[in-house]
Each structure stands twice: as structure tokens, then as C-alpha cells.
N, C-alpha and C. Protein backbone atom coordinates (compact mmCIF):
# COMPACT_ATOMS: atom_id res chain seq x y z
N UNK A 1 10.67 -42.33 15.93
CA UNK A 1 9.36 -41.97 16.41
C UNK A 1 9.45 -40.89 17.48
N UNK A 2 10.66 -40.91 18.62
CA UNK A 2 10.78 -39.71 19.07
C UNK A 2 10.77 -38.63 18.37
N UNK A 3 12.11 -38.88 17.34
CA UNK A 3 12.11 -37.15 16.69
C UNK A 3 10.90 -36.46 16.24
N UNK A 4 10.18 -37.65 15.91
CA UNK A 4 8.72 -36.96 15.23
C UNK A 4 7.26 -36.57 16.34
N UNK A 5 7.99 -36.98 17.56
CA UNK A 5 7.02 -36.90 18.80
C UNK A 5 7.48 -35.27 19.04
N UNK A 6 8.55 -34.85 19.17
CA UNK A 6 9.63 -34.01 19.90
C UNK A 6 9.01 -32.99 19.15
N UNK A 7 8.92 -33.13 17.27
CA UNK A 7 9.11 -31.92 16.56
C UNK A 7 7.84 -31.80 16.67
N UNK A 8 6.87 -32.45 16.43
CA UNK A 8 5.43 -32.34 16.73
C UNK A 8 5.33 -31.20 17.99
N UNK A 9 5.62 -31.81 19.30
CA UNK A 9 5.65 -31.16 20.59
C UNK A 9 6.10 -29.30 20.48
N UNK A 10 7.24 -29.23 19.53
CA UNK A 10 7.74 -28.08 19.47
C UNK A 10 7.15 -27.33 18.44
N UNK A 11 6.43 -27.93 17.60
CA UNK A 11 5.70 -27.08 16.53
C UNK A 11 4.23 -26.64 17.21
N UNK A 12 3.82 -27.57 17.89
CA UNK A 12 2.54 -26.94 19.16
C UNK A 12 3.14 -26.34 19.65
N UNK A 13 3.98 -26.10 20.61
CA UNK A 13 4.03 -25.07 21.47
C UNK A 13 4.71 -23.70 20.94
N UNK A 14 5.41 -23.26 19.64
CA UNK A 14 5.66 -22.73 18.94
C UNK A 14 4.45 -21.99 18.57
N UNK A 15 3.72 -22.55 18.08
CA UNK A 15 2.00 -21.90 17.30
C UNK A 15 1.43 -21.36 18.39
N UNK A 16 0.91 -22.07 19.55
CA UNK A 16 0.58 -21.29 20.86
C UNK A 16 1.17 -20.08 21.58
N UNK A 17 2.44 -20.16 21.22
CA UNK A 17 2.98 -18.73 21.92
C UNK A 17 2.60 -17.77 20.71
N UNK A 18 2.97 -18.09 19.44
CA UNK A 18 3.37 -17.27 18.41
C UNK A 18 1.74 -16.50 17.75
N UNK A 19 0.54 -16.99 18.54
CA UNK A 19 -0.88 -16.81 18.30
C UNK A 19 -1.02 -15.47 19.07
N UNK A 20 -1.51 -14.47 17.90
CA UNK A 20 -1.53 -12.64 19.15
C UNK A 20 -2.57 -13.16 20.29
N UNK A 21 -2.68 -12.39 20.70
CA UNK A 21 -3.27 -12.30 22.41
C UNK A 21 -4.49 -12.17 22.03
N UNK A 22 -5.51 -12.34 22.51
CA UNK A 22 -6.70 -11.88 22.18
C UNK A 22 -6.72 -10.30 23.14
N UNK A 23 -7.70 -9.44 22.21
CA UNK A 23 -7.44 -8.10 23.00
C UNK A 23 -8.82 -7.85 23.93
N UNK A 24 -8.76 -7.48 25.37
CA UNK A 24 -9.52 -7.17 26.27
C UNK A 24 -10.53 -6.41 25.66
N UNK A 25 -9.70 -5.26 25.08
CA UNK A 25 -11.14 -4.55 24.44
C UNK A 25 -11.83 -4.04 23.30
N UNK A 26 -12.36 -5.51 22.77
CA UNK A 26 -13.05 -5.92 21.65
C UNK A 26 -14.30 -4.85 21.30
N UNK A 27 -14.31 -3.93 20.43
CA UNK A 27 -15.14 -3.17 20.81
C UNK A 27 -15.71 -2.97 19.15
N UNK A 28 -16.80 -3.51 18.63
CA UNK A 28 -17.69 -3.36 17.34
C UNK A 28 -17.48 -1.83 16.88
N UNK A 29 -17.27 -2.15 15.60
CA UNK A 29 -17.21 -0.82 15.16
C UNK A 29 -18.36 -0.67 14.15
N UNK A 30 -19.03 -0.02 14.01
CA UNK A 30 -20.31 -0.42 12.79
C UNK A 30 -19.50 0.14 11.61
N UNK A 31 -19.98 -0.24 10.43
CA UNK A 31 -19.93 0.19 8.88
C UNK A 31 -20.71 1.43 9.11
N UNK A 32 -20.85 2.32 8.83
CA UNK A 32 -22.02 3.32 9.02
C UNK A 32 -22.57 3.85 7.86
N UNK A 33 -21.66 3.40 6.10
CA UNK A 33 -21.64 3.86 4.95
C UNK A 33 -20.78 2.75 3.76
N UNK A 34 -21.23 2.57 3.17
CA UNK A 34 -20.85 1.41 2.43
C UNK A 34 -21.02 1.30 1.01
N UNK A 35 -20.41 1.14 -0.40
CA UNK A 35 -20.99 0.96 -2.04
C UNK A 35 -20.19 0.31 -2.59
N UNK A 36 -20.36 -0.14 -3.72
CA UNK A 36 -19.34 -0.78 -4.49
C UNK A 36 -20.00 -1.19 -5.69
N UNK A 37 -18.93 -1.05 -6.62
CA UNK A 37 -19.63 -1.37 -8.06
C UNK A 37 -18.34 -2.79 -8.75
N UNK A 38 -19.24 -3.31 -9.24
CA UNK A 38 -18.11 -4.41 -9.70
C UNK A 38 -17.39 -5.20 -8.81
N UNK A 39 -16.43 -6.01 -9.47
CA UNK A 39 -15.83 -5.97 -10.99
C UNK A 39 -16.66 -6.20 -11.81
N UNK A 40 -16.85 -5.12 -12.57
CA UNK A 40 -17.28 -4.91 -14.05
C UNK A 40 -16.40 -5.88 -15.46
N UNK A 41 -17.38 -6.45 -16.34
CA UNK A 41 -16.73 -7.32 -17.38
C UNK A 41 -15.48 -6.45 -18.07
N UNK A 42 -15.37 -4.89 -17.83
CA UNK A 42 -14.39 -4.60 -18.77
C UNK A 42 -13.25 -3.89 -17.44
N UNK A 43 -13.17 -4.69 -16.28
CA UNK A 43 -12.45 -5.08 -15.30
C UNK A 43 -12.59 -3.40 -14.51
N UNK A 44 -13.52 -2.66 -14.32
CA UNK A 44 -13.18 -1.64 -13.62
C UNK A 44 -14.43 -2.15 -12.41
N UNK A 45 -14.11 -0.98 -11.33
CA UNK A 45 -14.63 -1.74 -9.95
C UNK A 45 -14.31 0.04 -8.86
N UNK A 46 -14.86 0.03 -7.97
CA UNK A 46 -14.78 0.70 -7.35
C UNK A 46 -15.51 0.49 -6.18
N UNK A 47 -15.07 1.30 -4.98
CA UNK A 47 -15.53 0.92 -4.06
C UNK A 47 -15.65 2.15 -2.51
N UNK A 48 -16.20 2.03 -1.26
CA UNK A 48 -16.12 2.96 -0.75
C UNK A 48 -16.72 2.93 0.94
N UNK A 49 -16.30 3.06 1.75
CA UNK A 49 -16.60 2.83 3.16
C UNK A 49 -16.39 4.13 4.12
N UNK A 50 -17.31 4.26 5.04
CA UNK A 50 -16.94 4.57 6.38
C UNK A 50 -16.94 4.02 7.43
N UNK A 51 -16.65 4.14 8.52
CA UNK A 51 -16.45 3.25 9.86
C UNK A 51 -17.37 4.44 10.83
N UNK A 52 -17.99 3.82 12.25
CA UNK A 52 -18.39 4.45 13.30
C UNK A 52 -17.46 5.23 14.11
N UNK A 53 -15.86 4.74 14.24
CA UNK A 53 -15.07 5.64 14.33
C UNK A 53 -14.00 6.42 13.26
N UNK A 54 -14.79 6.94 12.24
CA UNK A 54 -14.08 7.54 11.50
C UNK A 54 -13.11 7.29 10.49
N UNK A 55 -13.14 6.37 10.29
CA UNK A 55 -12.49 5.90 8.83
C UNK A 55 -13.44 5.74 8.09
N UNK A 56 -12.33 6.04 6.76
CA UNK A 56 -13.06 6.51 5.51
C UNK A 56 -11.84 5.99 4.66
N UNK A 57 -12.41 5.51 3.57
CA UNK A 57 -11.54 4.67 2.28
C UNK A 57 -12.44 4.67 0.81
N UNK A 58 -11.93 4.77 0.06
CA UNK A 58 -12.72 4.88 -1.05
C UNK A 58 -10.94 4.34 -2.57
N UNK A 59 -11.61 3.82 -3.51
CA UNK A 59 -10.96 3.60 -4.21
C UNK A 59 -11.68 3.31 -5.54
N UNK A 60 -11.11 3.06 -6.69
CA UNK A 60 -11.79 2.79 -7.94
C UNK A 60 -10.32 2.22 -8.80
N UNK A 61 -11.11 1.53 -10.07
CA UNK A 61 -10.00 0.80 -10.65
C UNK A 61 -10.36 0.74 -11.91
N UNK A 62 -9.09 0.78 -13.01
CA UNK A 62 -10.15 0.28 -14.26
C UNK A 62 -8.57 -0.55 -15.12
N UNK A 63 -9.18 -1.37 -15.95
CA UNK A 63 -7.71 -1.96 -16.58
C UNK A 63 -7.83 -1.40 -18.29
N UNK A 64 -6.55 -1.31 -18.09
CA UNK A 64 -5.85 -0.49 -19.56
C UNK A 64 -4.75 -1.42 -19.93
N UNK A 65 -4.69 -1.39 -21.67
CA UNK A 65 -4.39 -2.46 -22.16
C UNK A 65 -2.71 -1.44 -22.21
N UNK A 66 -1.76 -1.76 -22.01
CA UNK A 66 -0.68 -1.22 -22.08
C UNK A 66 0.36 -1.52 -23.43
N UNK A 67 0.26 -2.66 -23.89
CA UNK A 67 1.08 -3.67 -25.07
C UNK A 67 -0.14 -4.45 -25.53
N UNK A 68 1.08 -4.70 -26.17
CA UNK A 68 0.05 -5.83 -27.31
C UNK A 68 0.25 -6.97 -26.56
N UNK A 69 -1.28 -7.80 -26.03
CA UNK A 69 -1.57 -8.70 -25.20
C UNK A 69 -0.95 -8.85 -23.25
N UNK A 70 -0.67 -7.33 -23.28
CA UNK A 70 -0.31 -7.21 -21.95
C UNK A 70 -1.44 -6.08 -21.08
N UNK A 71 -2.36 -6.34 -19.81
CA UNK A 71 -2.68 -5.09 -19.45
C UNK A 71 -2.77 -4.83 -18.11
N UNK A 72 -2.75 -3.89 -17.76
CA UNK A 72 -2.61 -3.47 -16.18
C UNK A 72 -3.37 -2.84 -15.83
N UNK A 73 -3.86 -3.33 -13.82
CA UNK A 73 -4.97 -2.31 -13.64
C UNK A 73 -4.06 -0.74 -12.98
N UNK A 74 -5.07 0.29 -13.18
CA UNK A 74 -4.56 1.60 -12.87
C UNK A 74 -5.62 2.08 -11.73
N UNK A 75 -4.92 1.93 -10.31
CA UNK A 75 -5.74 2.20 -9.37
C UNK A 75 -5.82 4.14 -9.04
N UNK A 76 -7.08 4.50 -8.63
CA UNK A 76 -6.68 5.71 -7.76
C UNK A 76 -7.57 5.21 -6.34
N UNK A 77 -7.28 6.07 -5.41
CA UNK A 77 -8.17 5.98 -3.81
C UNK A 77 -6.91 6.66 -3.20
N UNK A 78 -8.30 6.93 -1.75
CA UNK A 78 -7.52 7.56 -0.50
C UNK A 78 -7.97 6.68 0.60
N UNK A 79 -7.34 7.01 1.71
CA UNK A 79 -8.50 6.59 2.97
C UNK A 79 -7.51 7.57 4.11
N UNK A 80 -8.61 7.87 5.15
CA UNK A 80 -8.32 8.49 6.16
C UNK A 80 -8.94 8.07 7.43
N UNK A 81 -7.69 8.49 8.36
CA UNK A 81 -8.45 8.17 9.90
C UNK A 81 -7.66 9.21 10.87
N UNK A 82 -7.67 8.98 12.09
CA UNK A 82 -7.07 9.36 13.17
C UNK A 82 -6.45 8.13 14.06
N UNK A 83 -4.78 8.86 14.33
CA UNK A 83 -4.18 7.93 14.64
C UNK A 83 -4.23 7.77 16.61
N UNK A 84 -3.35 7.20 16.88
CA UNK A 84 -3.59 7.02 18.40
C UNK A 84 -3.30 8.21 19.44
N UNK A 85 -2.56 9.18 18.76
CA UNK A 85 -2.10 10.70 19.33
C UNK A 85 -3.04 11.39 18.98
N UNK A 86 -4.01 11.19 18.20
CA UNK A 86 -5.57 12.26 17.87
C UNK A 86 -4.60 12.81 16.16
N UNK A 87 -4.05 12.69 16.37
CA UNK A 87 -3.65 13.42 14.55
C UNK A 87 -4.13 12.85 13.45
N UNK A 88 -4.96 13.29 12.58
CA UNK A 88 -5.67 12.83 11.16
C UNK A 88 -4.87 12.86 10.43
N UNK A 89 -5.00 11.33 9.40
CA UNK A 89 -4.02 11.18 8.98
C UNK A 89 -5.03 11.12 7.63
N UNK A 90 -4.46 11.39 6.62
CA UNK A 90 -5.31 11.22 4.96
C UNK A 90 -3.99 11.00 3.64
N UNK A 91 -4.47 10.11 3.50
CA UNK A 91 -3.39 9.27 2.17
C UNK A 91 -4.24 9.24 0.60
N UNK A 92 -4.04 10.03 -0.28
CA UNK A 92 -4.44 9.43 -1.69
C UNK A 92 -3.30 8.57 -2.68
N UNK A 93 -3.55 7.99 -3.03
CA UNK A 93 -2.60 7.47 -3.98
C UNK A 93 -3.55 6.98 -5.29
N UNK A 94 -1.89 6.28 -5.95
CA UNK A 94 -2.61 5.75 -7.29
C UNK A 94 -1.43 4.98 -7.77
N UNK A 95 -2.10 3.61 -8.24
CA UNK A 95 -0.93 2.48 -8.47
C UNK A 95 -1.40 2.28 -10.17
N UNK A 96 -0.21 1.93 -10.97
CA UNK A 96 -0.42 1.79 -12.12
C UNK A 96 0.66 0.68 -12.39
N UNK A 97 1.13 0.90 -13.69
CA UNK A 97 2.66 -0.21 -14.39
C UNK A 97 3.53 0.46 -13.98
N UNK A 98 3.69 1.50 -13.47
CA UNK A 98 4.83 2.22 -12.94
C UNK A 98 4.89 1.84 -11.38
N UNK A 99 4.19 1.35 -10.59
CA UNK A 99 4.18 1.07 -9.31
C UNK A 99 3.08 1.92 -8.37
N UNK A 100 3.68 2.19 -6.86
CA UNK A 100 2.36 2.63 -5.91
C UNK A 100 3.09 4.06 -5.63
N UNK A 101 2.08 5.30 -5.87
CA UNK A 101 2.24 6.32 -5.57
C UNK A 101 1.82 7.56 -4.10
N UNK A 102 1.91 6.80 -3.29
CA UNK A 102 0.91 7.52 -2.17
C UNK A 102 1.65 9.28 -2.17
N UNK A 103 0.44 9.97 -1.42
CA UNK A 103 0.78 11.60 -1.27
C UNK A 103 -0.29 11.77 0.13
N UNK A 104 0.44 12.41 0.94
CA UNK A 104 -0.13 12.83 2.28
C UNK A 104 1.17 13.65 3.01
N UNK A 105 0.38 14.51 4.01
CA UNK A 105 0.83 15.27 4.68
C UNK A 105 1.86 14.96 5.94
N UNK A 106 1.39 13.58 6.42
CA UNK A 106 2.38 12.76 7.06
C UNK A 106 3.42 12.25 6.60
N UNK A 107 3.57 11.45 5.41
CA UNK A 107 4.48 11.27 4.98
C UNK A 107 6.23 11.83 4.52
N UNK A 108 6.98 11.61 5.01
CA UNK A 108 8.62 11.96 4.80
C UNK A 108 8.67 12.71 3.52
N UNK A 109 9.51 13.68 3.31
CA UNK A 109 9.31 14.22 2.00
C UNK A 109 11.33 14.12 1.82
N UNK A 110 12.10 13.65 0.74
CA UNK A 110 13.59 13.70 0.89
C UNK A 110 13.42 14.87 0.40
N UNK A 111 15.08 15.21 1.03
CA UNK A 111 15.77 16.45 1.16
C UNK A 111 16.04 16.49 -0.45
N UNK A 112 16.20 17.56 -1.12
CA UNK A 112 16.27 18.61 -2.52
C UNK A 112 18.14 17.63 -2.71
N UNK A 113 18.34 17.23 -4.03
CA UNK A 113 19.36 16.97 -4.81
C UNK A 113 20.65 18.17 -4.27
N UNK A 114 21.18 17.58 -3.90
CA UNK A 114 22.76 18.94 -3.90
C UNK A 114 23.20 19.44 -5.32
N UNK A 115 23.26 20.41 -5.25
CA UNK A 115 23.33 21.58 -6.69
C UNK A 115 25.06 20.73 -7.35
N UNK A 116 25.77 20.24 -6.74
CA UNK A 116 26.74 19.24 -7.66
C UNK A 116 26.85 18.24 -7.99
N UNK A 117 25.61 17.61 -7.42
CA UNK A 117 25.02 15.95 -7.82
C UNK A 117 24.36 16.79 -8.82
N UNK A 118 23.46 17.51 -8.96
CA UNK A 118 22.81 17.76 -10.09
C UNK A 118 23.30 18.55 -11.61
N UNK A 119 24.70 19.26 -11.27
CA UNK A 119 25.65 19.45 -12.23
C UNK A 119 26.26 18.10 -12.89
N UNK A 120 26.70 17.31 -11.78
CA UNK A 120 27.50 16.28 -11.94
C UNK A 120 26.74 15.17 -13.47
N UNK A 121 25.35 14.65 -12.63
CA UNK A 121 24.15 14.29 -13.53
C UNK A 121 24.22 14.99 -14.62
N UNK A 122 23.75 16.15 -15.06
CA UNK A 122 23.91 16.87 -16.26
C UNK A 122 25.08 16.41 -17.57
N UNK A 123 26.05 16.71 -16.73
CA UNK A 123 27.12 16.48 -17.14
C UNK A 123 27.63 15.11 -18.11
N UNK A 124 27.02 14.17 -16.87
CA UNK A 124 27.28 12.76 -17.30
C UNK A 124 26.17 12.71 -18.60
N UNK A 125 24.97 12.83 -18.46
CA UNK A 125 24.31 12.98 -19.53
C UNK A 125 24.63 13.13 -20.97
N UNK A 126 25.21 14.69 -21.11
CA UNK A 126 25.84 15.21 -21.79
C UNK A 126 26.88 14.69 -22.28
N UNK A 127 27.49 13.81 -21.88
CA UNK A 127 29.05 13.21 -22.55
C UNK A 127 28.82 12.12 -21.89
N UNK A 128 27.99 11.06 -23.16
CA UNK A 128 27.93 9.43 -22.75
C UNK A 128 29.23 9.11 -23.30
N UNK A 129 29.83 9.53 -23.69
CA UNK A 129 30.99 8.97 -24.69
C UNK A 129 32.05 8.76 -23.85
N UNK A 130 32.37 9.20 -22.60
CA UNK A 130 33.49 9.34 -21.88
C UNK A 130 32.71 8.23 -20.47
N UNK A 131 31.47 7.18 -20.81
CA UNK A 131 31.76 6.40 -19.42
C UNK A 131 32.01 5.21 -20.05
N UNK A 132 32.73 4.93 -21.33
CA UNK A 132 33.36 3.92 -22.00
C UNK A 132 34.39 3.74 -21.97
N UNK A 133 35.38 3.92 -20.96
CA UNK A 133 36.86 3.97 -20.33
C UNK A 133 36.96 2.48 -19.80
């Protein structure tokens, strides 16, 4: 009956620390712009917001039958805001069966293939016969 007093005791005071802070400055943001359609019976849906400080999101969806008795939805949308340094930030993407595609100006772009990784690749391509060693 202790152990179960003890773990009790430590699972409260665990949840109490681990609860965010409440923030001083709670400050309403209105919707200022708002629509949405669906979900529609043939599963498409879309949707679209602004905020009083400047966010903006918009998206749409529709499902496509990919296989026989398999189907996936194929999203597009963006949304944009300004971040805490004043820099506007704007993201579009689009998620399908292939996965999530975002594109924006913030985002990391990798460095270009080295011209002998990309010989190398070629290469291997070209002569599957020789990675059967």
C-alpha cells in the first residue's frame, strides 16, 4: 500500500511540474476571415483562414483511388505568417502516396550531388551485372 501511495505521490507531482506555465500574455487573436467546404461524400474538402495578426492558411483535399480497392487523399495548401525576428515566412506544399512535399524560401535547400557520386551512380546503373560478386 506504500508503493502505491509513493507512486501515486510521484505521478502527481510529475504532472504538476511537467504542465506548461500558463503565459502572462494571453492576448485574443480574432479569426478575421474564415470558409470551408466539406468533407464532401466523394471525400474532397477544403478549407481557409486568416488571423488578426496575420496568419493565413488555406488548404484543399480530394481522394484518388490509386489501386484496386486502395485510395489516398492528395493534399495541396500553404500558410503564412511572420516569425518572432519580423521575417515572413510562406510554406506551400502538397502531400500525396508519395509523402509531404513543402517549398518555401526559408527552408534548407542540400548542396548539388558531387560530379563523381553522380558518374559513380551512372555507372552502377549501367552494369547491374557486376553488383552480384
Amino acid at each position: 500500500m506504500k508503493a502505491l501511495t509513493a507512486t501515486l505521490l510521484c505521478v502527481l507531482a510529475v504532472t504538476a511540474f511537467a504542465a506548461p506555465p500558463h503565459s502572462l500574455h494571453d492576448t485574443f487573436i480574432p479569426i478575421v476571415a474564415s470558409q470551408q467546404d466539406g468533407p464532401n461524400p466523394d471525400g474532397s474538402y477544403s478549407y481557409g483562414y486568416q488571423t488578426g495578426n496575420g496568419i493565413q492558411a488555406q488548404e484543399q483535399g480530394q481522394l484518388f483511388n490509386i489501386a484496386k480497392d486502395e485510395d489516398a487523399l492528395r493534399v495541396q495548401g500553404s500558410f503564412s505568417y511572420t516569425d518572432n525576428n519580423g521575417i515572413p515566412i510562406s510554406l506551400s506544399y502538397s502531400a500525396d502516396e508519395t509523402g509531404f512535399h513543402p517549398q518555401g524560401e526559408h527552408l534548407p535547400i542540400a548542396p548539388p550531388i558531387p560530379s563523381a557520386i553522380v558518374r559513380a551512380l551512372e555507372y552502377n546503373a549501367q552494369h547491374p551485372e557486376e553488383d552480384n560478386l
